[in-house]
PDBML (XML) file of the C-alpha atoms, coordinates in Angstrom:
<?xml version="1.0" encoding="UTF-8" ?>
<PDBx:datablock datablockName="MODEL"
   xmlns:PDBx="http://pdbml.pdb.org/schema/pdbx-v50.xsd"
   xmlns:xsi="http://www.w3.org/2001/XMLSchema-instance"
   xsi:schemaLocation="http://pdbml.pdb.org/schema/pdbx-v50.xsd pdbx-v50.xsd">
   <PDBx:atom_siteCategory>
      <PDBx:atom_site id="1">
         <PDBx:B_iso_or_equiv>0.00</PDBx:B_iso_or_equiv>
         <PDBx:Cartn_x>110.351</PDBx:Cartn_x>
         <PDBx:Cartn_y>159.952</PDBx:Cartn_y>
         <PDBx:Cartn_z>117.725</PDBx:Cartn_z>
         <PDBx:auth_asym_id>A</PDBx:auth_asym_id>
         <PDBx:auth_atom_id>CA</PDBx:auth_atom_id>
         <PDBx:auth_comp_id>UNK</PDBx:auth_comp_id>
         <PDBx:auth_seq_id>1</PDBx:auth_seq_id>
         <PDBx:group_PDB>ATOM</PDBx:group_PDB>
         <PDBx:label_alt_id xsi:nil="true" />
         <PDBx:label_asym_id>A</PDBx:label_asym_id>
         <PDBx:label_atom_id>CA</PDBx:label_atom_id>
         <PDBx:label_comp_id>UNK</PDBx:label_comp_id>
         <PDBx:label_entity_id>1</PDBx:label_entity_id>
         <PDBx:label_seq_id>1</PDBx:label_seq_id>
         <PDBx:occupancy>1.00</PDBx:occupancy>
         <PDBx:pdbx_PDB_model_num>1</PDBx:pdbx_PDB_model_num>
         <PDBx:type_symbol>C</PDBx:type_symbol>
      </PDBx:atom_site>
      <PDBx:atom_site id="2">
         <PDBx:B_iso_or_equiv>0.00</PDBx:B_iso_or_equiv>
         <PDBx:Cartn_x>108.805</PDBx:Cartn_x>
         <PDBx:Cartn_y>160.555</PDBx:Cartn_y>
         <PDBx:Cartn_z>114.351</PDBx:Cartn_z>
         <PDBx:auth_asym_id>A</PDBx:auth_asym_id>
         <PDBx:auth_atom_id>CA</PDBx:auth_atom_id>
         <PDBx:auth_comp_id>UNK</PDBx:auth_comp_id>
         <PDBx:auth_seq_id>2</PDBx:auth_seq_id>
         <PDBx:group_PDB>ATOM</PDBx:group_PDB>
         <PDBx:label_alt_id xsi:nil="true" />
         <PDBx:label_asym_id>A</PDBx:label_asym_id>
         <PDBx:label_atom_id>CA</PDBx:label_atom_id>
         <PDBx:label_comp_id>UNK</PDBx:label_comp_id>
         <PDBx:label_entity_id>1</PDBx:label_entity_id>
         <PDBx:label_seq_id>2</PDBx:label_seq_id>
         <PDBx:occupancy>1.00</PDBx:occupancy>
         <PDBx:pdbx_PDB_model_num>1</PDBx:pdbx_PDB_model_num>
         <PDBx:type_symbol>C</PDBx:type_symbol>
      </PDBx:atom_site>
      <PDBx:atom_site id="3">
         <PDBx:B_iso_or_equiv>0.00</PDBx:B_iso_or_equiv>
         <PDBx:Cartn_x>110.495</PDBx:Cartn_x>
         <PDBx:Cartn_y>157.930</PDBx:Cartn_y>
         <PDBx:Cartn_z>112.933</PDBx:Cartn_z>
         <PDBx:auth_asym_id>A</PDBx:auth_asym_id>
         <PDBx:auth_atom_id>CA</PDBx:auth_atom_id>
         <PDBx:auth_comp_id>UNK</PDBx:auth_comp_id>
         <PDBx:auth_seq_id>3</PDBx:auth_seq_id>
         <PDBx:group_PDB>ATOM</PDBx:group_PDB>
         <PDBx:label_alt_id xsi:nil="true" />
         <PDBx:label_asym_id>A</PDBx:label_asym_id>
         <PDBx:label_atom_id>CA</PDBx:label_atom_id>
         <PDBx:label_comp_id>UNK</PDBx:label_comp_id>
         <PDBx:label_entity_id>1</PDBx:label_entity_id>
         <PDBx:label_seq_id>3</PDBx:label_seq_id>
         <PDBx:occupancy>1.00</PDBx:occupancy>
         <PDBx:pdbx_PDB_model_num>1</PDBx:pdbx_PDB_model_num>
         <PDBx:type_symbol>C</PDBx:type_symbol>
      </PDBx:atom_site>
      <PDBx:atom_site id="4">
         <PDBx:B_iso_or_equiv>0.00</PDBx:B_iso_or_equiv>
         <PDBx:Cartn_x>110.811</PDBx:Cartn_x>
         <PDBx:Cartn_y>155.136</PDBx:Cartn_y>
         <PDBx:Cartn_z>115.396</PDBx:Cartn_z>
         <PDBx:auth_asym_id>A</PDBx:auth_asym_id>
         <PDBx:auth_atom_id>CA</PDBx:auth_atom_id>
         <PDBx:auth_comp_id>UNK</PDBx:auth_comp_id>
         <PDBx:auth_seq_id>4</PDBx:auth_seq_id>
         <PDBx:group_PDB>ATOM</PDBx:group_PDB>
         <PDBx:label_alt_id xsi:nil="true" />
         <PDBx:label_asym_id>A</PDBx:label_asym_id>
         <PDBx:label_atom_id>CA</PDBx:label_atom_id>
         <PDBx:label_comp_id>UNK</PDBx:label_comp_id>
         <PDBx:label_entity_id>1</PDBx:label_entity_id>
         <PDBx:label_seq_id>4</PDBx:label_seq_id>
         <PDBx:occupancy>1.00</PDBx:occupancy>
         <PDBx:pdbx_PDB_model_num>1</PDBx:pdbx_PDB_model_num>
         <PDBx:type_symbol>C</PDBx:type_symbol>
      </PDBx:atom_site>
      <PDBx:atom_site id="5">
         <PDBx:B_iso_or_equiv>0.00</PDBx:B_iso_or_equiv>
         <PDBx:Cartn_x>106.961</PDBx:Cartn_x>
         <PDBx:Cartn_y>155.615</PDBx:Cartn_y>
         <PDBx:Cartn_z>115.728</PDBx:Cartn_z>
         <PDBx:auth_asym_id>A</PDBx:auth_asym_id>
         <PDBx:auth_atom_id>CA</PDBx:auth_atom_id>
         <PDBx:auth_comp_id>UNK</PDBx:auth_comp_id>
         <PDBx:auth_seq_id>5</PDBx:auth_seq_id>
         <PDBx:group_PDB>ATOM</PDBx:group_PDB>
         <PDBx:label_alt_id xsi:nil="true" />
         <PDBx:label_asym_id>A</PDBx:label_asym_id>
         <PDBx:label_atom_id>CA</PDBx:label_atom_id>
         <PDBx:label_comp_id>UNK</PDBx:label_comp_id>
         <PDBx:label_entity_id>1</PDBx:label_entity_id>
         <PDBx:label_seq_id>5</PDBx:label_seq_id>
         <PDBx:occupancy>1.00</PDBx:occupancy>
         <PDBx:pdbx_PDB_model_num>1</PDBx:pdbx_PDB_model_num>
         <PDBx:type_symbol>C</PDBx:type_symbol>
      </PDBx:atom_site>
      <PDBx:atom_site id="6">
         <PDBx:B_iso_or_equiv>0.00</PDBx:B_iso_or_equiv>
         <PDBx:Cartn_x>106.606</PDBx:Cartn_x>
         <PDBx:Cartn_y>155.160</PDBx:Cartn_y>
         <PDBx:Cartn_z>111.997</PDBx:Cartn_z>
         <PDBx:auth_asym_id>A</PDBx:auth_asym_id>
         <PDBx:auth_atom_id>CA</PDBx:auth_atom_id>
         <PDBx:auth_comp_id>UNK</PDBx:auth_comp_id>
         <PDBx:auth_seq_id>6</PDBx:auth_seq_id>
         <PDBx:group_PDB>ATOM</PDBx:group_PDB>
         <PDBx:label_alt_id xsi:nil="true" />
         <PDBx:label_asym_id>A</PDBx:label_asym_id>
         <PDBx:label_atom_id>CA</PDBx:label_atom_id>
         <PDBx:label_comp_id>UNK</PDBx:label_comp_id>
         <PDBx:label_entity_id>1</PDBx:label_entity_id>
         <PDBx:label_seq_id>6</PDBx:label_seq_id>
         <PDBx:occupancy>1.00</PDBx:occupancy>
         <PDBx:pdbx_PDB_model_num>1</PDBx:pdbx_PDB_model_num>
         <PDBx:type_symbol>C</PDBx:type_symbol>
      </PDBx:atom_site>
      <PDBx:atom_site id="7">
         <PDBx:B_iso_or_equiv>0.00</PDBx:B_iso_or_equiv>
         <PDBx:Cartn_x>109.208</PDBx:Cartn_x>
         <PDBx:Cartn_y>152.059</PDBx:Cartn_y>
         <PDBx:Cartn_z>112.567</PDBx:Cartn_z>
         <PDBx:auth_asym_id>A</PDBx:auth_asym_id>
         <PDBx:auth_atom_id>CA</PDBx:auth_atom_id>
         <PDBx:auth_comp_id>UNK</PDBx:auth_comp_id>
         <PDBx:auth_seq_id>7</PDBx:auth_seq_id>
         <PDBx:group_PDB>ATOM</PDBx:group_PDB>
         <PDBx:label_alt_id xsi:nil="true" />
         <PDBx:label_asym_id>A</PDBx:label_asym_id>
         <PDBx:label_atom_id>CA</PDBx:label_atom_id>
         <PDBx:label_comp_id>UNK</PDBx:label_comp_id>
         <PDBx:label_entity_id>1</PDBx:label_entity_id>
         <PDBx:label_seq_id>7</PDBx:label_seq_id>
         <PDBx:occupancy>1.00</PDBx:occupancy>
         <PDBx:pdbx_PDB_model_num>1</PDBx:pdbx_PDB_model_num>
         <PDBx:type_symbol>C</PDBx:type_symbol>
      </PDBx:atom_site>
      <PDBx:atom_site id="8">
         <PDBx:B_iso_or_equiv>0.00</PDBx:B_iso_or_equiv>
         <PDBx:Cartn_x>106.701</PDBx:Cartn_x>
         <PDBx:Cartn_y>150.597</PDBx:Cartn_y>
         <PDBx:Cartn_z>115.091</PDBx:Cartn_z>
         <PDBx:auth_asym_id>A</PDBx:auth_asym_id>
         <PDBx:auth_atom_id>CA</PDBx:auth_atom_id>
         <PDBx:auth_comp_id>UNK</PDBx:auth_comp_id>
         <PDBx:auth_seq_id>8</PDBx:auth_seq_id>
         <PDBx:group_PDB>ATOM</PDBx:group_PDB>
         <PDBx:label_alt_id xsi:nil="true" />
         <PDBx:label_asym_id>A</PDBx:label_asym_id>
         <PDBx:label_atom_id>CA</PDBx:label_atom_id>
         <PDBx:label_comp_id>UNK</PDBx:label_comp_id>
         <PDBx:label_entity_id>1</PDBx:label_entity_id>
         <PDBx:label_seq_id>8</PDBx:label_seq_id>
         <PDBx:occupancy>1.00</PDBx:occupancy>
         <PDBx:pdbx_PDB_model_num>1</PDBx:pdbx_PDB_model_num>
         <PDBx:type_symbol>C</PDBx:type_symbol>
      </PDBx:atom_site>
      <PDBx:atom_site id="9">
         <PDBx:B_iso_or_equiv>0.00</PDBx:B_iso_or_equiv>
         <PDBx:Cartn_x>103.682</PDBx:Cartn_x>
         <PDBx:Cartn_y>151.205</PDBx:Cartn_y>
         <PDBx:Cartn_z>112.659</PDBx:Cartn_z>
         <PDBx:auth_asym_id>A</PDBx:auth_asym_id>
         <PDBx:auth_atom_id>CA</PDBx:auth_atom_id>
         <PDBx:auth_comp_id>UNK</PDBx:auth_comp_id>
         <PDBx:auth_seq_id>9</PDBx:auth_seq_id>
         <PDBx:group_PDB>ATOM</PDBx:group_PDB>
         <PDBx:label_alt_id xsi:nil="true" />
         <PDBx:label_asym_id>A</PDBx:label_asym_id>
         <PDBx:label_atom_id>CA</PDBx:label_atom_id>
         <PDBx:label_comp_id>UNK</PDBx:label_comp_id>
         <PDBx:label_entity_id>1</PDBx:label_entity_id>
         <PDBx:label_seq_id>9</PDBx:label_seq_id>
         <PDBx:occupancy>1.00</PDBx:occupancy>
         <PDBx:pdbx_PDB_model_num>1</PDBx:pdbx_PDB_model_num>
         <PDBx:type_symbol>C</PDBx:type_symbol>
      </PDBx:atom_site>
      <PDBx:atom_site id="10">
         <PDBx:B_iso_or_equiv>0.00</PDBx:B_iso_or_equiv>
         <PDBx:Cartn_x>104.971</PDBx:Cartn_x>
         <PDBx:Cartn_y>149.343</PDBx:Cartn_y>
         <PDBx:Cartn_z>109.771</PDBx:Cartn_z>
         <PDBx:auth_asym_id>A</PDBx:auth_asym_id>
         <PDBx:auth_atom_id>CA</PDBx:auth_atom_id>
         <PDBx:auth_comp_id>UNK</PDBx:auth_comp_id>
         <PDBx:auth_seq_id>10</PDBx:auth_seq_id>
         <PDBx:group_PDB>ATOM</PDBx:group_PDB>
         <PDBx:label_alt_id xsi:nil="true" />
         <PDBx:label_asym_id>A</PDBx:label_asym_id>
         <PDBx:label_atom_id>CA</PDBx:label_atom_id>
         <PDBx:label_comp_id>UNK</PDBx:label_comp_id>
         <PDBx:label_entity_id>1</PDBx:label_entity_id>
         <PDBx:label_seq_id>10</PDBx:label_seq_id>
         <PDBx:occupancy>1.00</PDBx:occupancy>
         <PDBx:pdbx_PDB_model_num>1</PDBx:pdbx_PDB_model_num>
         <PDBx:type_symbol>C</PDBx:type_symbol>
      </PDBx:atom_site>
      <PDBx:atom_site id="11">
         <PDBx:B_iso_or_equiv>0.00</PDBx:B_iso_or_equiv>
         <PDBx:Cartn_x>106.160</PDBx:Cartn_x>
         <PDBx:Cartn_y>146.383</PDBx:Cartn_y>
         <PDBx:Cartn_z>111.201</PDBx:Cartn_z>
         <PDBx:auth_asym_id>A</PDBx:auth_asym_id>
         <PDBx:auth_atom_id>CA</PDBx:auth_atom_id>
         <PDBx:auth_comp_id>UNK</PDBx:auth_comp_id>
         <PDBx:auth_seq_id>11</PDBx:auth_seq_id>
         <PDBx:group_PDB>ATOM</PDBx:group_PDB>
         <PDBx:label_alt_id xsi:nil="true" />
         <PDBx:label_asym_id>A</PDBx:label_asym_id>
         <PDBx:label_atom_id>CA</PDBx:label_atom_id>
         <PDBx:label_comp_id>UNK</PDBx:label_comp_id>
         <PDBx:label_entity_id>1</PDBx:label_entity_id>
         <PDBx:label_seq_id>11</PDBx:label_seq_id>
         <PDBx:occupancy>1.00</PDBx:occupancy>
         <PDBx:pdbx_PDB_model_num>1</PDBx:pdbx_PDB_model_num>
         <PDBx:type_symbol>C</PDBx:type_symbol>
      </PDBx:atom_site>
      <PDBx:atom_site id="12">
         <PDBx:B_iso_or_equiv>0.00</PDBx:B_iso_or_equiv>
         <PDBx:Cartn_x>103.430</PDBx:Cartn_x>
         <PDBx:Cartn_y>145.232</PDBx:Cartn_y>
         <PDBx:Cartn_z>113.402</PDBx:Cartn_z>
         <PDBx:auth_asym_id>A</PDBx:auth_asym_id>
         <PDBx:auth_atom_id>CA</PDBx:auth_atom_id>
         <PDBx:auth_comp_id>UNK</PDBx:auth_comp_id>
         <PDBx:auth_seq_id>12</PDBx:auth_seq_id>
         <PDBx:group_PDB>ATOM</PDBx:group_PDB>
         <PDBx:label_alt_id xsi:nil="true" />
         <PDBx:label_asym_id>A</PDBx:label_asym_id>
         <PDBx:label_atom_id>CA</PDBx:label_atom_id>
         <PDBx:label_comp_id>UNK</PDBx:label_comp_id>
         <PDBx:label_entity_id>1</PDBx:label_entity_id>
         <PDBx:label_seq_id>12</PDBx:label_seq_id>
         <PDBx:occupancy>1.00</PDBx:occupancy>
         <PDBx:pdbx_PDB_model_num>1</PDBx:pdbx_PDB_model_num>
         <PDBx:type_symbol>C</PDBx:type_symbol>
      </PDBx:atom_site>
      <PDBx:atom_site id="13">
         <PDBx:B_iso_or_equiv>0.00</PDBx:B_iso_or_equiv>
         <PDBx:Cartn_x>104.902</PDBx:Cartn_x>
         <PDBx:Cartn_y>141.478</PDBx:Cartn_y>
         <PDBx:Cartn_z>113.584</PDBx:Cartn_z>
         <PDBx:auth_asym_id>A</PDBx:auth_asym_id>
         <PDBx:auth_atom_id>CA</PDBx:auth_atom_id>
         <PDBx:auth_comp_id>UNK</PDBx:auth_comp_id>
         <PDBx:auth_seq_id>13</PDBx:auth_seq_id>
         <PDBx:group_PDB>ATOM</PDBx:group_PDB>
         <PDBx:label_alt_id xsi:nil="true" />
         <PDBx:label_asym_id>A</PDBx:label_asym_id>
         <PDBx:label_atom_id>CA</PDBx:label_atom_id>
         <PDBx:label_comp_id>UNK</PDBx:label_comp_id>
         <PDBx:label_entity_id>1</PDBx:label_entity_id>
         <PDBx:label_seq_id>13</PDBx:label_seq_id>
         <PDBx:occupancy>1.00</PDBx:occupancy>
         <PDBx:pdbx_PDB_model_num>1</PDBx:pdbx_PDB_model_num>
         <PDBx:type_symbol>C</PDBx:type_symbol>
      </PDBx:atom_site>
      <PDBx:atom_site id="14">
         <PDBx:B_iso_or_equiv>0.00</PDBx:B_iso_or_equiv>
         <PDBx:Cartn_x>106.605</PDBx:Cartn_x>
         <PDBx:Cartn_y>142.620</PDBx:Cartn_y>
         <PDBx:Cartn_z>116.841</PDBx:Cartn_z>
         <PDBx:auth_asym_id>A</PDBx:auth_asym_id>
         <PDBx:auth_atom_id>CA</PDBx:auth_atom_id>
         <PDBx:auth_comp_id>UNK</PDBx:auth_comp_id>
         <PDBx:auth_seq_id>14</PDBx:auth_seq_id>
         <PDBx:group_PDB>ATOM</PDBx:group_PDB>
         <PDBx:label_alt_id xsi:nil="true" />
         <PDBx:label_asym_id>A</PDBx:label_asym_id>
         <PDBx:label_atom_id>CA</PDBx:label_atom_id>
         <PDBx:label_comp_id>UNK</PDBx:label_comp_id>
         <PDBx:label_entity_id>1</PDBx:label_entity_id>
         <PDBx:label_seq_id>14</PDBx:label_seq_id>
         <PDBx:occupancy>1.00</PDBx:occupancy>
         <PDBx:pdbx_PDB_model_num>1</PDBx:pdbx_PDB_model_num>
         <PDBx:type_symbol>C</PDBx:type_symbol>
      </PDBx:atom_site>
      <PDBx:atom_site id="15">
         <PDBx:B_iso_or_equiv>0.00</PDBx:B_iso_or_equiv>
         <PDBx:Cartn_x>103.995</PDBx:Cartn_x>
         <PDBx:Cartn_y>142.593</PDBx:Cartn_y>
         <PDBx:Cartn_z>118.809</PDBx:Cartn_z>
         <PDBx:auth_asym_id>A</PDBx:auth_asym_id>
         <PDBx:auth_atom_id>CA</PDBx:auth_atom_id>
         <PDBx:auth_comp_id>UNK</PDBx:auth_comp_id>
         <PDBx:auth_seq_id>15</PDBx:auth_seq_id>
         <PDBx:group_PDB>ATOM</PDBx:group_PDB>
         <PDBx:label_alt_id xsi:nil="true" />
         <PDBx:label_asym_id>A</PDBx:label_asym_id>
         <PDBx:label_atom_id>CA</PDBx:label_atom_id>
         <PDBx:label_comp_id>UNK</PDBx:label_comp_id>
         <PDBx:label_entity_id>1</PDBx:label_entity_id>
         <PDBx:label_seq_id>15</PDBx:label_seq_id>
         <PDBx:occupancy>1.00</PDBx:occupancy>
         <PDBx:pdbx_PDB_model_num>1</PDBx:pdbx_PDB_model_num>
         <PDBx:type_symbol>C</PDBx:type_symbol>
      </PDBx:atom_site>
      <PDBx:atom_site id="16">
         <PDBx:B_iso_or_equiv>0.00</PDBx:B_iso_or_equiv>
         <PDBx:Cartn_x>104.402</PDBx:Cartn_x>
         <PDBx:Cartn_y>139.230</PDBx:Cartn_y>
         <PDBx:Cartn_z>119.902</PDBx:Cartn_z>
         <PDBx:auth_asym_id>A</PDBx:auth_asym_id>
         <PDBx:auth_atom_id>CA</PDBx:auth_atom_id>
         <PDBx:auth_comp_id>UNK</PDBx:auth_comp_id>
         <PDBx:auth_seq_id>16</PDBx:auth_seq_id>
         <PDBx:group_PDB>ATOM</PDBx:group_PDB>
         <PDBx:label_alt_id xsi:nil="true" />
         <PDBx:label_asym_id>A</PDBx:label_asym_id>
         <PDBx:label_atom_id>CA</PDBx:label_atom_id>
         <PDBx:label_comp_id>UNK</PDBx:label_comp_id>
         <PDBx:label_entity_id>1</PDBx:label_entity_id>
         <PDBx:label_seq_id>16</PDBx:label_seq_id>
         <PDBx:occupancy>1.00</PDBx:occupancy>
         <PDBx:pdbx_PDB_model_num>1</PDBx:pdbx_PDB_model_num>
         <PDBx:type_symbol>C</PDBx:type_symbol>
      </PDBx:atom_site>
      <PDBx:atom_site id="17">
         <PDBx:B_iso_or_equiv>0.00</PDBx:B_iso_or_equiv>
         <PDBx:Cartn_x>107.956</PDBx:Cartn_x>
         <PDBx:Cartn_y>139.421</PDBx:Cartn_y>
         <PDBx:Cartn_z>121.274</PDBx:Cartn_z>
         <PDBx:auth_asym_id>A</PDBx:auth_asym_id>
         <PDBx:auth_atom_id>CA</PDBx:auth_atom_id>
         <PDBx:auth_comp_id>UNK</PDBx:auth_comp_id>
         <PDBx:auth_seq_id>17</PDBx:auth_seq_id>
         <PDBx:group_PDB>ATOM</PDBx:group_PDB>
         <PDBx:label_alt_id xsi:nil="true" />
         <PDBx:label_asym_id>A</PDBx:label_asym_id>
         <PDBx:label_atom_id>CA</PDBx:label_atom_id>
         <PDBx:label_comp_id>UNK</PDBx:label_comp_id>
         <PDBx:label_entity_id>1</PDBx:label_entity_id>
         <PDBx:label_seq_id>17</PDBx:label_seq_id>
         <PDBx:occupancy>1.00</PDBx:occupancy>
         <PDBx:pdbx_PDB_model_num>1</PDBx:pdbx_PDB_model_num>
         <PDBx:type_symbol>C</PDBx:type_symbol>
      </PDBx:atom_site>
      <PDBx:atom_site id="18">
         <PDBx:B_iso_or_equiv>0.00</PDBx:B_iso_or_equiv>
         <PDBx:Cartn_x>107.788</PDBx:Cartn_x>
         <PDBx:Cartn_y>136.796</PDBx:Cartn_y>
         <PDBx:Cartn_z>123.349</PDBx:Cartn_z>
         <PDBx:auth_asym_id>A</PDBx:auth_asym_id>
         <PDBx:auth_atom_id>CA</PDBx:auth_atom_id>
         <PDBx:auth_comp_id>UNK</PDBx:auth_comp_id>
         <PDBx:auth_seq_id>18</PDBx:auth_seq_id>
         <PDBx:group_PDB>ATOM</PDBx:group_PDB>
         <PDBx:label_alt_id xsi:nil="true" />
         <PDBx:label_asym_id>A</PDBx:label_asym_id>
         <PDBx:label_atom_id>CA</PDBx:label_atom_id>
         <PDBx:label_comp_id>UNK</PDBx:label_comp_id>
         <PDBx:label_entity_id>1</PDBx:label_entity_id>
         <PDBx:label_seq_id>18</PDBx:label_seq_id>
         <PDBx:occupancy>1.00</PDBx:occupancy>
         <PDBx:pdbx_PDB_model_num>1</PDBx:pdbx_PDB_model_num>
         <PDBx:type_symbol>C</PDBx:type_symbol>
      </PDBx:atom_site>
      <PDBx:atom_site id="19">
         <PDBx:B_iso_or_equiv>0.00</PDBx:B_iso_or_equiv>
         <PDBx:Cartn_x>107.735</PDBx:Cartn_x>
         <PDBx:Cartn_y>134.276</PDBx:Cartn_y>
         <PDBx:Cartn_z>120.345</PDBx:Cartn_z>
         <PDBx:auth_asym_id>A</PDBx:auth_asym_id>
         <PDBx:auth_atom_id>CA</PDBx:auth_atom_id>
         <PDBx:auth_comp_id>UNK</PDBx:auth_comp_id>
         <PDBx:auth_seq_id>19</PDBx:auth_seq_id>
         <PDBx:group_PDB>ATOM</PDBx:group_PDB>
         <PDBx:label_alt_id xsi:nil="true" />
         <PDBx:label_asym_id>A</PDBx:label_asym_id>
         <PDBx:label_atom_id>CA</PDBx:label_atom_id>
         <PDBx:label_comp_id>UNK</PDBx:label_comp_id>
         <PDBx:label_entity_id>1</PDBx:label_entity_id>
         <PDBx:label_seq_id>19</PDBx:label_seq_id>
         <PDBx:occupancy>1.00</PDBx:occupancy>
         <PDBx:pdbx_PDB_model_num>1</PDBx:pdbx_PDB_model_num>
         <PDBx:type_symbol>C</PDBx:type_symbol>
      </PDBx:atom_site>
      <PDBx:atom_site id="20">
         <PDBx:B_iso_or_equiv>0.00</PDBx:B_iso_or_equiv>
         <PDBx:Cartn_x>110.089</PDBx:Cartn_x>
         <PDBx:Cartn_y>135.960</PDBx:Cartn_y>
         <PDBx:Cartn_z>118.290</PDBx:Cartn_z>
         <PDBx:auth_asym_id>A</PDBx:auth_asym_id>
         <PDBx:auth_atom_id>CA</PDBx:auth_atom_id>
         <PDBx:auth_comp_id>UNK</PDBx:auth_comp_id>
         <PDBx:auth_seq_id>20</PDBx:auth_seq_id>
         <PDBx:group_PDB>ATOM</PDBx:group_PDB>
         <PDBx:label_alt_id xsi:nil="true" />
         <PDBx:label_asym_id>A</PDBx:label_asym_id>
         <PDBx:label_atom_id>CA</PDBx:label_atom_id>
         <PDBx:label_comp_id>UNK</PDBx:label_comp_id>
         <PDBx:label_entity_id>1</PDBx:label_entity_id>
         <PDBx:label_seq_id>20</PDBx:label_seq_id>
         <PDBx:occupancy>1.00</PDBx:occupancy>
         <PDBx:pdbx_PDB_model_num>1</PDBx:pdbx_PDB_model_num>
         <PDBx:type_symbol>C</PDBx:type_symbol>
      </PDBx:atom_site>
      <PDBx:atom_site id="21">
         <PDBx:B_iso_or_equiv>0.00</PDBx:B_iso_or_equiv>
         <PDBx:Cartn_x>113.430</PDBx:Cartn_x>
         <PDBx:Cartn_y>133.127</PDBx:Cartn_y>
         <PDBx:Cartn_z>119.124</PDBx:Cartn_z>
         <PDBx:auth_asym_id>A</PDBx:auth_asym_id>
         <PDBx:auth_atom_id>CA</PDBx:auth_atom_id>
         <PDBx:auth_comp_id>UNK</PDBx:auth_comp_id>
         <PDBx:auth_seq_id>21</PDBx:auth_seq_id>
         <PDBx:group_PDB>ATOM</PDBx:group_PDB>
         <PDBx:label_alt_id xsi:nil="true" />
         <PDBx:label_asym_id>A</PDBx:label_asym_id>
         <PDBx:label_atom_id>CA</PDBx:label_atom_id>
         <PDBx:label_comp_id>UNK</PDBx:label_comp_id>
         <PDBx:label_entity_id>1</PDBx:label_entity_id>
         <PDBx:label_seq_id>21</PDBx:label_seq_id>
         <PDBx:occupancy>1.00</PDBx:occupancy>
         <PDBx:pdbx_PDB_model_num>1</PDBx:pdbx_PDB_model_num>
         <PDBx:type_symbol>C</PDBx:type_symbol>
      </PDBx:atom_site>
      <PDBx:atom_site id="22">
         <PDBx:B_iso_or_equiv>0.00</PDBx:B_iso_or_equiv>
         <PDBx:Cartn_x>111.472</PDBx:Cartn_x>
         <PDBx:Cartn_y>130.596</PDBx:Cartn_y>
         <PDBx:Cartn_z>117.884</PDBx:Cartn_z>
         <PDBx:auth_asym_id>A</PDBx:auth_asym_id>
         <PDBx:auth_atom_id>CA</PDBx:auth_atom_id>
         <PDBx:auth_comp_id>UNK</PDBx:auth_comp_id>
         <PDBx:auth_seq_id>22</PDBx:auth_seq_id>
         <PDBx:group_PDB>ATOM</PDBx:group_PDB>
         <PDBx:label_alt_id xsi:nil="true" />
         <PDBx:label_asym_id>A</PDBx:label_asym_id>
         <PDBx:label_atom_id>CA</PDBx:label_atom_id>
         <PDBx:label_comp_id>UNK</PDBx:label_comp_id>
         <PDBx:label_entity_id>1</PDBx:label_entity_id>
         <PDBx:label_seq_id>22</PDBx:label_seq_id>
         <PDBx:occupancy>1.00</PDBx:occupancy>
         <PDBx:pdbx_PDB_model_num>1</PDBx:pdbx_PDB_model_num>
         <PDBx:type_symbol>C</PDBx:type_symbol>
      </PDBx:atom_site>
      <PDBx:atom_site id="23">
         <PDBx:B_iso_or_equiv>0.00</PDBx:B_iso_or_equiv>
         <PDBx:Cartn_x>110.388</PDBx:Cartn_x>
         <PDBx:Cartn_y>132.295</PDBx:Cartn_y>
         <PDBx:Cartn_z>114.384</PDBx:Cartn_z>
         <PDBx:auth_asym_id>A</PDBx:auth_asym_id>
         <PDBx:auth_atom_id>CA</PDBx:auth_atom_id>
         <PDBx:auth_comp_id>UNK</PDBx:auth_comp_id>
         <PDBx:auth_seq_id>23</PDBx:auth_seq_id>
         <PDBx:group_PDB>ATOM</PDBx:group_PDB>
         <PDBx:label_alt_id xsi:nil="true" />
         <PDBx:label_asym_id>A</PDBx:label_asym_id>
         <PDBx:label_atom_id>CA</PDBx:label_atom_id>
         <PDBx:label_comp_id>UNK</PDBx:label_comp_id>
         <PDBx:label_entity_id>1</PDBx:label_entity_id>
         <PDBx:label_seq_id>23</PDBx:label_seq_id>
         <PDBx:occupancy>1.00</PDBx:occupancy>
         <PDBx:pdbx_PDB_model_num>1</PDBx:pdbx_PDB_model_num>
         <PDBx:type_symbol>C</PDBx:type_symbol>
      </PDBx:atom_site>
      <PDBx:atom_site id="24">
         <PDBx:B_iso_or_equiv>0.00</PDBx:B_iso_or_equiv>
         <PDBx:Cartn_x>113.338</PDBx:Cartn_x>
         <PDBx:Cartn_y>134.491</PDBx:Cartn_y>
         <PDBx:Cartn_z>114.067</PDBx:Cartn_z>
         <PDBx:auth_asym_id>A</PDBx:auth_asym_id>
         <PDBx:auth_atom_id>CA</PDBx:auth_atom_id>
         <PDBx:auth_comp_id>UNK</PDBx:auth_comp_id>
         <PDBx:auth_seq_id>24</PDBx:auth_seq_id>
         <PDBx:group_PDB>ATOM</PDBx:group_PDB>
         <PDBx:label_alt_id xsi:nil="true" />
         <PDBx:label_asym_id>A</PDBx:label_asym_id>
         <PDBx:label_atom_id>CA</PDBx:label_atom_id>
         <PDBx:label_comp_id>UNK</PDBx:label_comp_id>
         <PDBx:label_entity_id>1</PDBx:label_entity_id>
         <PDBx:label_seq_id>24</PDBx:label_seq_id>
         <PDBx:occupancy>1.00</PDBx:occupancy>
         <PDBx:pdbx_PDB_model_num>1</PDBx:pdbx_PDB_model_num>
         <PDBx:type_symbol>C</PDBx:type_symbol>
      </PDBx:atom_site>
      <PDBx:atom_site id="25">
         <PDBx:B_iso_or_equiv>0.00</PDBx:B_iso_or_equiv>
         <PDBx:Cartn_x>114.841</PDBx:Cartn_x>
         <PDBx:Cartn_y>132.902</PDBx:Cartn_y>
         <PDBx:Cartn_z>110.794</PDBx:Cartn_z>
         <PDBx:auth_asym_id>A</PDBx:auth_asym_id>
         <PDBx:auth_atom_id>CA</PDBx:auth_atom_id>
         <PDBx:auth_comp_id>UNK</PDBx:auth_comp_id>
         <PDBx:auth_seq_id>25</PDBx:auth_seq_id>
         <PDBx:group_PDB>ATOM</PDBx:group_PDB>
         <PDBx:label_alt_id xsi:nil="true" />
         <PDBx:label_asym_id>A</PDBx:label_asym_id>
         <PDBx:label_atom_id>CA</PDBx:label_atom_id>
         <PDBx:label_comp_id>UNK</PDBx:label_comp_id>
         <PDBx:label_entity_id>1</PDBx:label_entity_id>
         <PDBx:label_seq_id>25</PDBx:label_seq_id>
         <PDBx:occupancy>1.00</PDBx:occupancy>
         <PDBx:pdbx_PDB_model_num>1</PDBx:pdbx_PDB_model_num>
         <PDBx:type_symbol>C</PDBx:type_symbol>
      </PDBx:atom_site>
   </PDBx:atom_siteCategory>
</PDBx:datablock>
């Protein structure tokens, strides 16, 4: 938990998931 929590923290560009196919490269 500790680390998937600090996972989540520093990489804040997947918050938008939903547009994530079309900028995936």
């Amino acid at each position: 938990v500790l680390l998937v929590s600090t996972a989540l923290v520093q990489n804040r560009q997947r918050k938008n998931l939903e547009a994530l196919p079309e900028n995936v490269s």
